[in-house]
Protein backbone atom coordinates (compact mmCIF):
# COMPACT_ATOMS: atom_id res chain seq x y z
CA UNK A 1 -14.91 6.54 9.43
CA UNK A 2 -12.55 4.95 12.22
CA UNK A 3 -10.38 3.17 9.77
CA UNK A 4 -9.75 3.44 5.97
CA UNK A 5 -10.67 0.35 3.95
CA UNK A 6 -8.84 -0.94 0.60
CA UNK A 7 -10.79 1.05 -1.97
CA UNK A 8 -11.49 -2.79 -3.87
CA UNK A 9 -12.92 -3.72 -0.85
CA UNK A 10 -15.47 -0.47 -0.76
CA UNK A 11 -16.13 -1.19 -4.40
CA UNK A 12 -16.71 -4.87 -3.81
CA UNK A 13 -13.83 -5.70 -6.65
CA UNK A 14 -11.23 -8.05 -6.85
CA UNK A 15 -7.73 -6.80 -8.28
CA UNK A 16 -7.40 -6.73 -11.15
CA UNK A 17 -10.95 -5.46 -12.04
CA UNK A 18 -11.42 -3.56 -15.94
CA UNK A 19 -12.33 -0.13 -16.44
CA UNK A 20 -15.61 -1.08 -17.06
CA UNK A 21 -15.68 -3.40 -13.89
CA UNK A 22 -15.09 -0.11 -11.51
CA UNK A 23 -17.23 2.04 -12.99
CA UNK A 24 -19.97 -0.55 -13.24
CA UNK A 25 -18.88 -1.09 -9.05
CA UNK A 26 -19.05 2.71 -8.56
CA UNK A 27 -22.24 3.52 -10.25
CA UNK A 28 -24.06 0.89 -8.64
CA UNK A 29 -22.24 2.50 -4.54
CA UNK A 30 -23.13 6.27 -6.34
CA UNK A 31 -26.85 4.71 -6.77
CA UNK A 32 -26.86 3.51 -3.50
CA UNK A 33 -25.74 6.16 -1.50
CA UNK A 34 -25.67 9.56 -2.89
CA UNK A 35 -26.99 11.93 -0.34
CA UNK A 36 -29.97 13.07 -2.79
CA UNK A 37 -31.36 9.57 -2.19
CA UNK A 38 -31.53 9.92 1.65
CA UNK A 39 -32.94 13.25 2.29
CA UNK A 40 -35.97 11.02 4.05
CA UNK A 41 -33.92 9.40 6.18
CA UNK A 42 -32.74 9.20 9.70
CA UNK A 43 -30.08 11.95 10.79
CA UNK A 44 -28.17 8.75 11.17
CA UNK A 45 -28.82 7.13 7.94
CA UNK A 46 -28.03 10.54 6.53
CA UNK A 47 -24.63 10.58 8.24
CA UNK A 48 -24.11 6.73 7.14
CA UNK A 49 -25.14 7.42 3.27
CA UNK A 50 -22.66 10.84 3.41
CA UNK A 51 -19.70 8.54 4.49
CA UNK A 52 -20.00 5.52 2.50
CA UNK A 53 -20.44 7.90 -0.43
CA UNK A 54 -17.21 9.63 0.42
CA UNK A 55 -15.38 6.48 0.50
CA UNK A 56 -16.95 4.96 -2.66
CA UNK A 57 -16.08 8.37 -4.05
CA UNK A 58 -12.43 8.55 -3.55
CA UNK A 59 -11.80 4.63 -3.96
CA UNK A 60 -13.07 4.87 -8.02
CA UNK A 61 -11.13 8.55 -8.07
CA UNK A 62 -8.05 6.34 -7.52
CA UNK A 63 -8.92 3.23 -9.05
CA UNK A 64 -9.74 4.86 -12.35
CA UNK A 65 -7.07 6.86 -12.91
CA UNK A 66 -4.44 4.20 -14.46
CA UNK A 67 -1.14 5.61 -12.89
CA UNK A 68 -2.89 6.17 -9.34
CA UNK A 69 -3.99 2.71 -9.73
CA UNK A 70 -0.84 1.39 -10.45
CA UNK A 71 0.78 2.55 -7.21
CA UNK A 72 -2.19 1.74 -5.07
CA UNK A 73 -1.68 -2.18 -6.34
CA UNK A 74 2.02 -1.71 -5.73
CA UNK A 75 2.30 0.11 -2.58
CA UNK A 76 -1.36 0.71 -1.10
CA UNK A 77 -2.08 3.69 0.46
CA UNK A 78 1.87 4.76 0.64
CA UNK A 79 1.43 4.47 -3.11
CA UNK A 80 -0.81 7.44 -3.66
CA UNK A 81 -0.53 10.05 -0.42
CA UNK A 82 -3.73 11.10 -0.32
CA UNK A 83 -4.36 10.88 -3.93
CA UNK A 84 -7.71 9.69 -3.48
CA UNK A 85 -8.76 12.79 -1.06
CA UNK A 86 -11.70 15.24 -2.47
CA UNK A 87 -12.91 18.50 -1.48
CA UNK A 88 -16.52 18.66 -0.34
CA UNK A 89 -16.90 22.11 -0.07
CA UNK A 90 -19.20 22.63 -3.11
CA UNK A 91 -21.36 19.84 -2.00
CA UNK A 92 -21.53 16.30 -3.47
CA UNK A 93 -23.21 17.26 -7.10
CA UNK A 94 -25.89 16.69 -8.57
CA UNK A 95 -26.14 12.29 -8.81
CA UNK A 96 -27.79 12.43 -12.41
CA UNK A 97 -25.05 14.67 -13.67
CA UNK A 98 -22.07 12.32 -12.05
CA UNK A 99 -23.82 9.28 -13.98
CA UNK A 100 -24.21 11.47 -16.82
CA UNK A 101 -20.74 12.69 -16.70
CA UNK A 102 -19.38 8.78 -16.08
CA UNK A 103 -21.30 6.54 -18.51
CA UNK A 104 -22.87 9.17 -20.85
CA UNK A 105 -26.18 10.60 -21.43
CA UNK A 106 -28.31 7.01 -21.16
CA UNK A 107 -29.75 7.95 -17.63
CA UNK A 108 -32.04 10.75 -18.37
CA UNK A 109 -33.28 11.59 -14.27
CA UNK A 110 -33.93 8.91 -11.50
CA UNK A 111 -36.42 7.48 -13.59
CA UNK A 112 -33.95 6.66 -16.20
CA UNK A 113 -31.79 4.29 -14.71
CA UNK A 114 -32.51 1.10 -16.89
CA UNK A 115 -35.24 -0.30 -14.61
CA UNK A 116 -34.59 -1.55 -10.91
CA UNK A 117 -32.52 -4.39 -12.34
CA UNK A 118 -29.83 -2.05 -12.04
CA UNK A 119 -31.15 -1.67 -8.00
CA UNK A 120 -29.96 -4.86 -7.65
CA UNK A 121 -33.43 -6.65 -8.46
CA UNK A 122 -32.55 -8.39 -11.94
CA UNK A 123 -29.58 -8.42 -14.41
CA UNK A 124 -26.32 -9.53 -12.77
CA UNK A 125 -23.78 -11.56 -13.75
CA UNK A 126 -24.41 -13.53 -17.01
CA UNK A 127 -22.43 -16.40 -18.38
CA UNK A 128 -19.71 -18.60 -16.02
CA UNK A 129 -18.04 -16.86 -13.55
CA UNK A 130 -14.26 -16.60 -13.80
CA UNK A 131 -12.69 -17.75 -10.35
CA UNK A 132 -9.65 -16.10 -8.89
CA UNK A 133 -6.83 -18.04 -7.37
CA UNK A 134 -6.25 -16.26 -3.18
CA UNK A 135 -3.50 -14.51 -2.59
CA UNK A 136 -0.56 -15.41 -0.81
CA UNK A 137 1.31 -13.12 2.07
CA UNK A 138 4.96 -13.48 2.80
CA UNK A 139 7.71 -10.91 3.98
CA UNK A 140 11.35 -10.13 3.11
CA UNK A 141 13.54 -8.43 5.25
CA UNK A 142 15.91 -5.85 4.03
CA UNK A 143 18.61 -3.25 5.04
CA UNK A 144 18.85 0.16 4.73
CA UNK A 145 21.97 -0.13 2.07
CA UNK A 146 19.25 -2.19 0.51
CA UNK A 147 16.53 0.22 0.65
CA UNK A 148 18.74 3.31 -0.32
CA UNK A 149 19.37 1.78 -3.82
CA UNK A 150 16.71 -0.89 -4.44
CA UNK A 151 17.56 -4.34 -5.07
CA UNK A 152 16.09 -7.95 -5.62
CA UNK A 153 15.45 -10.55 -3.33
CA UNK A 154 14.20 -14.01 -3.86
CA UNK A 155 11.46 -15.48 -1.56
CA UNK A 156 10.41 -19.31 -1.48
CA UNK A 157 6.32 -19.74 -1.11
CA UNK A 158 4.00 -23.09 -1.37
CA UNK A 159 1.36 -21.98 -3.75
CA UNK A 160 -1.17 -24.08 -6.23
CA UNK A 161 -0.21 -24.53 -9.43
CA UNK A 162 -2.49 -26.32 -12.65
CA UNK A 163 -2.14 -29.71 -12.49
CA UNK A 164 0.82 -31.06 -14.65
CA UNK A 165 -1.31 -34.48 -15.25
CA UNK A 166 -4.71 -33.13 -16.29
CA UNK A 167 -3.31 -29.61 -17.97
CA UNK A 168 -5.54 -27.80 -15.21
CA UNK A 169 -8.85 -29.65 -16.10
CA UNK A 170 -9.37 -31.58 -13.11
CA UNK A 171 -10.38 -34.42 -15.19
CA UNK A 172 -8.59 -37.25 -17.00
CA UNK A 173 -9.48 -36.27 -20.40
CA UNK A 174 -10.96 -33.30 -22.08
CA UNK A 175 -14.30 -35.48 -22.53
CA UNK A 176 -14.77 -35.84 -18.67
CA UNK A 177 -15.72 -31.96 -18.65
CA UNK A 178 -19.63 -31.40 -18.86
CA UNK A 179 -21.88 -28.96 -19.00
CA UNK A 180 -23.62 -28.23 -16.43
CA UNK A 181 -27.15 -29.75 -15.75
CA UNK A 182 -28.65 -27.37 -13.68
CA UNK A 183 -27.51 -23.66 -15.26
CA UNK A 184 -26.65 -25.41 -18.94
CA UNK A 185 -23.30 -23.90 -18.82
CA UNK A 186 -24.37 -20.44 -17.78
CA UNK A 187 -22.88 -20.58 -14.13
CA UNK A 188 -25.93 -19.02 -12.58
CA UNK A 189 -29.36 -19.58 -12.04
CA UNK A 190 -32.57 -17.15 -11.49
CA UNK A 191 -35.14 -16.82 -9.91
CA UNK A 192 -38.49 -14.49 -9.66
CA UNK A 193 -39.53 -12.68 -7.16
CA UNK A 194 -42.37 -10.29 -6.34
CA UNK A 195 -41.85 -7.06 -4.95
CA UNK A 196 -43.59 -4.12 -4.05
CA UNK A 197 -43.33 -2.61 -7.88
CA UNK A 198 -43.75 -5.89 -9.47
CA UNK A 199 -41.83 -8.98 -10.43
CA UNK A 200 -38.12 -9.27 -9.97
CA UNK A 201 -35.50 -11.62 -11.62
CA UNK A 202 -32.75 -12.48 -8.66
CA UNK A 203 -29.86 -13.77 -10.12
CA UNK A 204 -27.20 -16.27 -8.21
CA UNK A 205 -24.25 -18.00 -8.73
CA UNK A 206 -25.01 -21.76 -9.39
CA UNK A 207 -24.58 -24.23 -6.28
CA UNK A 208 -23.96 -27.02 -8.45
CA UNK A 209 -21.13 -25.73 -10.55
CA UNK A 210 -20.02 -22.56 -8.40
CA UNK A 211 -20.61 -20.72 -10.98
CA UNK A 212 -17.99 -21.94 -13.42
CA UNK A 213 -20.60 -23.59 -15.92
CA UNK A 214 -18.97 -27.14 -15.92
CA UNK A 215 -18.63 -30.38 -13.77
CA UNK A 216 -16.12 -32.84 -13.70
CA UNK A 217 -17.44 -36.55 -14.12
CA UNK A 218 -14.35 -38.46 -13.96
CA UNK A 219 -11.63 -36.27 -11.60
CA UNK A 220 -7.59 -36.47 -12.22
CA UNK A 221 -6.18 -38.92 -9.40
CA UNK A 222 -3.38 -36.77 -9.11
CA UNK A 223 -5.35 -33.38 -8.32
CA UNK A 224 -8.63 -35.13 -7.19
CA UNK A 225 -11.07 -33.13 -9.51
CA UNK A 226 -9.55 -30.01 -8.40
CA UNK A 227 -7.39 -29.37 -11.30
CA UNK A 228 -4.23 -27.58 -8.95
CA UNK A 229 -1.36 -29.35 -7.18
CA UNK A 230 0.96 -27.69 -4.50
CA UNK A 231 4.21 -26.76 -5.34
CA UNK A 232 7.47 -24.82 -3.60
CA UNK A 233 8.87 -22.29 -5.87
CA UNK A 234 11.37 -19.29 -5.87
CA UNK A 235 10.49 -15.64 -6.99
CA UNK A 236 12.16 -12.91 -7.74
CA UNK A 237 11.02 -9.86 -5.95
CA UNK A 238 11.95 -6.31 -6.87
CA UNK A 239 12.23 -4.04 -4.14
CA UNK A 240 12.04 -0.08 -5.04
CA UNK A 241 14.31 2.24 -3.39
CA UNK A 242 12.77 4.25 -0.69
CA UNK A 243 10.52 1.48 0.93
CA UNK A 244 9.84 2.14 4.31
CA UNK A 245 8.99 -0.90 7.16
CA UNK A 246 5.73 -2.47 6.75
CA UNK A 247 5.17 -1.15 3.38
CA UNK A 248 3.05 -3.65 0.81
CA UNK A 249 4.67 -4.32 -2.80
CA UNK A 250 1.85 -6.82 -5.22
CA UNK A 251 3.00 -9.25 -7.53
CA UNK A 252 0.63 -9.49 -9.79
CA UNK A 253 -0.46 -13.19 -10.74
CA UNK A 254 2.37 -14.69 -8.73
CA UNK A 255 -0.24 -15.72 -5.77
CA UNK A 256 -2.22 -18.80 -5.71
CA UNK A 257 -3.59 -20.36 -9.38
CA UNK A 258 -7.75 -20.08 -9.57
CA UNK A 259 -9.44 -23.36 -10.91
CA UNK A 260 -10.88 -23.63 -14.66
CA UNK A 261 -7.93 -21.64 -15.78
CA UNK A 262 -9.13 -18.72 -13.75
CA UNK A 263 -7.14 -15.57 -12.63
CA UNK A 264 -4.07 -16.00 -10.21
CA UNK A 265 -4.27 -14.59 -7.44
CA UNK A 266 -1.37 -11.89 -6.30
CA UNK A 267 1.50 -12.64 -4.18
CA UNK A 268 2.01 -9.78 -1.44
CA UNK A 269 5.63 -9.14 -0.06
CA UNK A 270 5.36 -7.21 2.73
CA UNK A 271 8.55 -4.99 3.27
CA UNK A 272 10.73 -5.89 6.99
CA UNK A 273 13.42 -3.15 7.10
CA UNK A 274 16.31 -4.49 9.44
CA UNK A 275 17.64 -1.82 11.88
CA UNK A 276 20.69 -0.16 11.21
CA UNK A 277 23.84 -0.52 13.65
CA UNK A 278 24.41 3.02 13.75
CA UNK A 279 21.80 4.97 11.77
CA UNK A 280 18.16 5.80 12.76
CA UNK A 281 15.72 6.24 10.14
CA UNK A 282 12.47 8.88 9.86
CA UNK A 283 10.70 8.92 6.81
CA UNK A 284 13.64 10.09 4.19
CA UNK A 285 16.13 11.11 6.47
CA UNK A 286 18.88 9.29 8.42
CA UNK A 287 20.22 10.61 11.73
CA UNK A 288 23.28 10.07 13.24
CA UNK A 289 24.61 10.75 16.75
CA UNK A 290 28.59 10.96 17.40
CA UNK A 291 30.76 11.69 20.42
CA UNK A 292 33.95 13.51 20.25
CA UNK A 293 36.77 14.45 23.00
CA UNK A 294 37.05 18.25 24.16
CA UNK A 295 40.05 18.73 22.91
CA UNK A 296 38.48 17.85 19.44
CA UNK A 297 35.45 19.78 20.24
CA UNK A 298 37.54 23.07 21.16
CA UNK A 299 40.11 22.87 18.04
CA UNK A 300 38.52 21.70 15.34
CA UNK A 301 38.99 18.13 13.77
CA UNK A 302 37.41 16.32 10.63
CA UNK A 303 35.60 12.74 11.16
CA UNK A 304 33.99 10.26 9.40
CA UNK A 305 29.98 9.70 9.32
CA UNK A 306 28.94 6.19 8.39
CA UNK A 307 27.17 6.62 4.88
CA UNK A 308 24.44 4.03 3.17
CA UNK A 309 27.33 4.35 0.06
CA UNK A 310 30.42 4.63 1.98
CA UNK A 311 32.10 6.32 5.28
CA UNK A 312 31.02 10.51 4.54
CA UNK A 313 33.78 12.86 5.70
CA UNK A 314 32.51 15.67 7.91
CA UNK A 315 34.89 18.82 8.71
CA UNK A 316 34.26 20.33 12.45
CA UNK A 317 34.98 23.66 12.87
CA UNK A 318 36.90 24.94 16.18
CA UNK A 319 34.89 25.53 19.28
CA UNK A 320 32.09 22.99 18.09
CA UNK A 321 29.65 23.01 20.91
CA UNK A 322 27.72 19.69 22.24
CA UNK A 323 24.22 19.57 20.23
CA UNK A 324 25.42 20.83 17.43
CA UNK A 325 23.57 19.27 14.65
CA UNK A 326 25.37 18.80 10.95
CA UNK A 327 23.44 18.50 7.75
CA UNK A 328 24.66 16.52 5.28
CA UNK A 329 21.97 17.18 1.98
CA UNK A 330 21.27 14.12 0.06
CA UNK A 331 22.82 11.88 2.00
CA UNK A 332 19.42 9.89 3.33
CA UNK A 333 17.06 7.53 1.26
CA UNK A 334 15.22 8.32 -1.67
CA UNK A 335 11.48 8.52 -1.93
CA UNK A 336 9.49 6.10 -3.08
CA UNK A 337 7.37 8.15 -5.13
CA UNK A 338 10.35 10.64 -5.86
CA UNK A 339 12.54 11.30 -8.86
CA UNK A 340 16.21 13.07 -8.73
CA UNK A 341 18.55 14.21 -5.99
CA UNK A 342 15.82 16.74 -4.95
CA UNK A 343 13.99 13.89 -3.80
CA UNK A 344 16.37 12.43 -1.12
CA UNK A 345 16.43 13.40 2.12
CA UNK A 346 19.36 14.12 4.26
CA UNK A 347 21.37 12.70 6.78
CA UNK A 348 21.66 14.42 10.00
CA UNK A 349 24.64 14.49 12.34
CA UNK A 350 24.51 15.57 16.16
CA UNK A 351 28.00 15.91 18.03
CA UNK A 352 28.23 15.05 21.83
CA UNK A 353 31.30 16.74 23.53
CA UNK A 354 32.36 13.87 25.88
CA UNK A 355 33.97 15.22 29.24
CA UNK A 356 36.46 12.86 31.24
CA UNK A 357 34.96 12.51 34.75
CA UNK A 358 38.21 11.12 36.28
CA UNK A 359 42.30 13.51 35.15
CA UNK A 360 45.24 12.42 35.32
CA UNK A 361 47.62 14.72 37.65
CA UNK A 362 49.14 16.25 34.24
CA UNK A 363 45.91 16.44 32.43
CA UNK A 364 44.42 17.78 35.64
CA UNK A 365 47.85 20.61 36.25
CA UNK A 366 47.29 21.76 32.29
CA UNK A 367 43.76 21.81 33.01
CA UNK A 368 43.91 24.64 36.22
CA UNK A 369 46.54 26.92 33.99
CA UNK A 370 43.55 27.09 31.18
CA UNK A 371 40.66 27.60 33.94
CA UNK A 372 41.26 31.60 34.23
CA UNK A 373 42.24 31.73 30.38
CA UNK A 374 38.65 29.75 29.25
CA UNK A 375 35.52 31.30 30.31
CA UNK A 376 31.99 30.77 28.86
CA UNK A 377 31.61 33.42 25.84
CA UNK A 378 29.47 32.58 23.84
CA UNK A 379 28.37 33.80 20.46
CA UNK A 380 24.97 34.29 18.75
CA UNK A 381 25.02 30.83 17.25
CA UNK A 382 26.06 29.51 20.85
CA UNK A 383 23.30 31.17 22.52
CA UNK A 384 20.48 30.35 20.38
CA UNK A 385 21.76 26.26 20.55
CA UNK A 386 22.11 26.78 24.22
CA UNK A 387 18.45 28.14 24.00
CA UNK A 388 17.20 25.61 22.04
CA UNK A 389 18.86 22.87 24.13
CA UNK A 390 17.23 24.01 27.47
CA UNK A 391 13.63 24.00 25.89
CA UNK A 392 13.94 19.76 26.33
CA UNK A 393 14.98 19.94 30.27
């Protein structure tokens, strides 16, 4: 598929869904779209069912699996590598032995399935529906010093809040709440259908109520019925060592507050890493470029490397030759799923031999005396970076 979707979405979840929530999502995609079910179809409905049950396949791999899903509501895809990736080799098993194998042996063969409510025809959601508060997007920008050892920053968002006057309700007193009249509380209505094997019970979410079971009949003045006010406040936003630019980190609950005491929604900082003065980043490791004189260059001298801790002393041998690259091991950012030392990367130095294009007379007389006396001689190590330097030109 051209581009990867967030695994939710391919479930048809919000965050935050419960176990039972994904595996209900993923039996109902597994129902759908299993191969075995499409063997009459089109060459390109086969191709389509294949794919969407790939992707349905290795969102619930991630999403049910608690620490997987942990980092893939913290740091999206960065979060789990590839976690979610399966082999197909073997096929794509037998569909009555993966809903055996999820929800236990209540299936019994296609004809098994609990009816064609669970084909979407009846069932559905019962009772009032729980409504989520959206989420709300910001960014925070942060330096590599920053990155290197994690840190906090604070970021200031609008976002609605219950209404301080009504407690939330949307109405001036507790009274003004009803039932409603047209589900009696249940926040969705049904109606039958017939169908091709019989009579089908559609279930929908209420129009009258939207689903939350109640209507207010005398709203708050303050929040207009609506039972949230906007408000500017200040969070607190840990950032992990090891982000990288453009990376996602949720904040669970922090986003916008959901009517009728509903779920918050999440607040999503999205990560802005400021460019170094001096130091280029790739992935884990740091790079660093610096020029020295010839004089340094032919006798040896020791220098100092700009560090994301402090300046990083760095001892040149004599006869250092321009392109010569330094490694300094540990010495870049951690990794954001990494533990230890071992999972730093390193910091890379290249030396640049500078040569003066204008001499002095006496820089230019000692110069001509060392001419005969310094000829090109160079050693193993010289020729294979003289090798590896002319495979750019």
């Amino acid at each position: 598929m051209a581009e990867k979707r967030d695994y939710y979405e391919v479930l048809g979840l919000q965050k935050g869904a419960s176990a039972d929530d994904i595996k209900g999502a993923y039996r109902k995609a597994a129902l759908k779209w299993h191969p075995d079910r499409w063997v009459s179809g089109t060459d390109a409905e086969k191709k389509t069912a294949e794919e969407k049950f790939k992707e349905a396949s290795e969102a619930y791999s991630v999403l049910s699996d608690p620490d997987k899903k942990a980092k893939y509501d913290q740091f999206g895809f960065a979060g789990v590598d590839g976690a979610g990736a399966q082999d197909w080799s073997q096929g794509f098993g037998n569909l009555n032995d993966i809903l055996n194998n999820l929800f236990g042996g209540a299936f019994g063969g296609f004809g098994g399935f609990g009816g064609f409510g669970d084909f979407g025809f009846g069932g559905g959601q019962q009772g009032p529906r729980q409504q989520r508060g959206r989420d709300i997007r910001t960014r925070v920008k942060v330096t590599l010093e920053e990155i290197a050892n994690g840190c906090e920053k604070e970021v200031t968002i609008e976002r609605n809040r219950p209404c301080p006057d009504c407690g939330g309700r949307g109405a001036r007193n507790a009274s003004d709440v009803k039932t409603c009249p047209t589900c009696k509380g249940k926040g969705t209505i049904q109606t039958m259908t017939n169908t091709l094997f019989g009579r089908a019970i559609n279930t929908s979410v209420c129009p009258h109520c939207n689903g939350t079971g109640t209507v207010v009949t005398n709203p708050c003045g303050r929040c207009k019925g609506t039972g949230l006010v906007r408000v500017k406040e200040t969070v607190k936003v840990r950032i992990p060592a090891g982000v990288e630019d453009g990376m996602q980190l949720s904040l669970r609950g922090e986003g916008h507050a959901a009517p009728q005491g509903g779920v918050n929604g999440d607040l999503l900082v999205i990560v802005e890493e400021q460019p170094h003065t001096q130091l280029k980043r790739d992935g884990a490791n740091l790079f660093y470029t610096r020029v020295i004189s010839v004089a340094d260059a032919m006798l040896g001298c020791e220098i100092q490397v700009p560090g994301l801790d402090g300046p990083l002393p760095l001892k040149l041998d004599a006869g250092t030759q321009s392109g010569t690259v330094q490694r300094l091991r540990g010495k870049g950012l951690p990794s954001v799923n990494g533990y230890g030392l071992s999972s730093r990367g390193d910091l890379y130095v290249k030396i640049l031999v500078w040569i003066p294009r204008k001499l002095g007379r006496a820089e230019r007389e000692a110069i001509e005396k060392m001419r005969d006396s310094v000829r090109p001689d160079p050693n193993r190590d010289d020729r294979a970076l003289f090798e590896k330097e002319s495979q750019y030109f």
